[in-house]
C-alpha atoms as a PDB file:
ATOM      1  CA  UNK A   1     100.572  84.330  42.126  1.00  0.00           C
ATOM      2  CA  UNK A   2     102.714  85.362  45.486  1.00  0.00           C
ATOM      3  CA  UNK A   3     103.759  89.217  45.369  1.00  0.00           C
ATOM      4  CA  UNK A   4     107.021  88.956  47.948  1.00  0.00           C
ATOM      5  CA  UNK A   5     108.106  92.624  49.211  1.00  0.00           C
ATOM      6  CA  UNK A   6     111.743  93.199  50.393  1.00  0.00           C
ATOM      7  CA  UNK A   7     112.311  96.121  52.087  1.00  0.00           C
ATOM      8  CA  UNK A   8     116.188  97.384  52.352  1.00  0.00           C
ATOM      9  CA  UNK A   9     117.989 100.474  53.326  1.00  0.00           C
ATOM     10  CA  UNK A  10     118.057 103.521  50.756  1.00  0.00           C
ATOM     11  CA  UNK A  11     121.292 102.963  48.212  1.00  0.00           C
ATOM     12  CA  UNK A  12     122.599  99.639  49.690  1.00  0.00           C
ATOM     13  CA  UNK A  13     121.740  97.349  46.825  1.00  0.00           C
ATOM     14  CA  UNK A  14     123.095  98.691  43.225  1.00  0.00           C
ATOM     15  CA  UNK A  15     121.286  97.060  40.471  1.00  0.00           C
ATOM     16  CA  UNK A  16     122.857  94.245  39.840  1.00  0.00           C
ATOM     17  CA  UNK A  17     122.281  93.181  43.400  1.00  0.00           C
ATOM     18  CA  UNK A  18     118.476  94.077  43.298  1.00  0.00           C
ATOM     19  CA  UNK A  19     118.763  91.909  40.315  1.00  0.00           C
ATOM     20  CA  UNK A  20     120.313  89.024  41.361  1.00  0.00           C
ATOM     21  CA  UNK A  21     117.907  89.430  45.023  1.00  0.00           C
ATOM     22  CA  UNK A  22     115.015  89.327  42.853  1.00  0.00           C
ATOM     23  CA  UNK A  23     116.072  85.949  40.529  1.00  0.00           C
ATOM     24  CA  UNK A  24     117.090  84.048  43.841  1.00  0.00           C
ATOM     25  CA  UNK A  25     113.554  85.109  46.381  1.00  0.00           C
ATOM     26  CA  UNK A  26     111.865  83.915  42.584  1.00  0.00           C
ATOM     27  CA  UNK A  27     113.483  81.069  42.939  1.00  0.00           C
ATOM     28  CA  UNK A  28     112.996  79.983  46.377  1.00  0.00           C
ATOM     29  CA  UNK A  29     108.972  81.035  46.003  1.00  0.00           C
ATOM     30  CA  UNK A  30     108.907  78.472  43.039  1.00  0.00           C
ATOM     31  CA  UNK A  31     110.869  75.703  44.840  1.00  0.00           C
ATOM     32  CA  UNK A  32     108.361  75.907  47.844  1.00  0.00           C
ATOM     33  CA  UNK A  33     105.437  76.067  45.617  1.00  0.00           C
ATOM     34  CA  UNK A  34     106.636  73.141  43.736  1.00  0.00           C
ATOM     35  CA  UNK A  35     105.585  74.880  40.591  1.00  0.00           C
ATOM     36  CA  UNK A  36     107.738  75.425  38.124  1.00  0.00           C
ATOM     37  CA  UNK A  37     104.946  76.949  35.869  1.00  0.00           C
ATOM     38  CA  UNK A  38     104.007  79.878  38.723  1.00  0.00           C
ATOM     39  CA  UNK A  39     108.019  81.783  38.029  1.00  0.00           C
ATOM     40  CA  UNK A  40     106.201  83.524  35.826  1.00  0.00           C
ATOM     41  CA  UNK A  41     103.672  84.643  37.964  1.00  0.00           C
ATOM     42  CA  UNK A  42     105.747  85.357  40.886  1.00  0.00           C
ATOM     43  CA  UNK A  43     106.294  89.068  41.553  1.00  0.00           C
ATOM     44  CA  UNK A  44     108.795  90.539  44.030  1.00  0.00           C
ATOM     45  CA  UNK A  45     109.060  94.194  44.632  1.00  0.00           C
ATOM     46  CA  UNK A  46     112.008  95.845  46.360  1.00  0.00           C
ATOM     47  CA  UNK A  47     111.243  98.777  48.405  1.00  0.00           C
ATOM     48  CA  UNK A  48     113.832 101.128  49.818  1.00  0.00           C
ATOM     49  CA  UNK A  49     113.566 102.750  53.017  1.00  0.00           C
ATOM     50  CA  UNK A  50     115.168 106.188  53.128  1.00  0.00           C
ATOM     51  CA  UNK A  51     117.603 106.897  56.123  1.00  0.00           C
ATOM     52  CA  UNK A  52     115.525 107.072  59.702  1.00  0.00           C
ATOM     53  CA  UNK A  53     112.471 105.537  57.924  1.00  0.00           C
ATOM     54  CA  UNK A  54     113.966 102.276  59.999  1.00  0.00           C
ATOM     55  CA  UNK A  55     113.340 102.193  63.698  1.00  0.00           C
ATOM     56  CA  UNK A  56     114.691  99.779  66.107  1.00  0.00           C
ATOM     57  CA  UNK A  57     114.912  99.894  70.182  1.00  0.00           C
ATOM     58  CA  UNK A  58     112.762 103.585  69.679  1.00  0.00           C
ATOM     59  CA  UNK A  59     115.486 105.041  67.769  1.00  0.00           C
ATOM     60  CA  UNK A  60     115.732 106.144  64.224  1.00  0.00           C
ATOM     61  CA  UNK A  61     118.201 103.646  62.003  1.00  0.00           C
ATOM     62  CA  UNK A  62     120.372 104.862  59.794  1.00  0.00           C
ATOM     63  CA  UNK A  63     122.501 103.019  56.409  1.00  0.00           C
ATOM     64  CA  UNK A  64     125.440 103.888  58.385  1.00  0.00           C
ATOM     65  CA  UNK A  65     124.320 102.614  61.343  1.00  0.00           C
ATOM     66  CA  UNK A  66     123.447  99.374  59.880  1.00  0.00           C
ATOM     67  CA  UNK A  67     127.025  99.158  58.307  1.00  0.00           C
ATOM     68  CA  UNK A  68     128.950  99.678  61.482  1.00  0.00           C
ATOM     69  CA  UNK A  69     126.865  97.049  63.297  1.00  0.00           C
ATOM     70  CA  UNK A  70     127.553  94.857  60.472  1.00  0.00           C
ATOM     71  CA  UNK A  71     131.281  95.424  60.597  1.00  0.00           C
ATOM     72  CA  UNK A  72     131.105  97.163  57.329  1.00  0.00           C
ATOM     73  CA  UNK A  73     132.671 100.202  58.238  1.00  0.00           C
END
């Protein structure tokens, strides 16, 4: 019974993405178990990280930060 933890930036997954994040780690954790009977014991939490609770380098990260490294911005 695997409990996977995700941990993402504050407000940059809506629900339909924390949705669809959760269904495909599920899958993947049953595929590697070879298992098909443990989905439904397969937990996966997603935890957000508020703004500066990310540090890289010894500096506070940011959402925005992440974004324009990314090329999102």
């Amino acid at each position: 019974m695997p409990l996977i933890q995700v941990s993402v930036p504050a407000g940059s997954l809506d629900a339909a993405k924390k949705a669809k994040m959760i269904e495909l780690i599920t899958e993947a954790s049953v595929t590697a178990e070879g298992i098909p009977a443990a989905r439904q014991f397969t937990w996966v939490q997603i935890n957000e990280v508020p703004d500066g609770g990310w540090g890289m380098g010894g500096q506070a990260i940011t959402l925005e930060m992440m974004k324009v490294a990314l090329g999102q911005k």
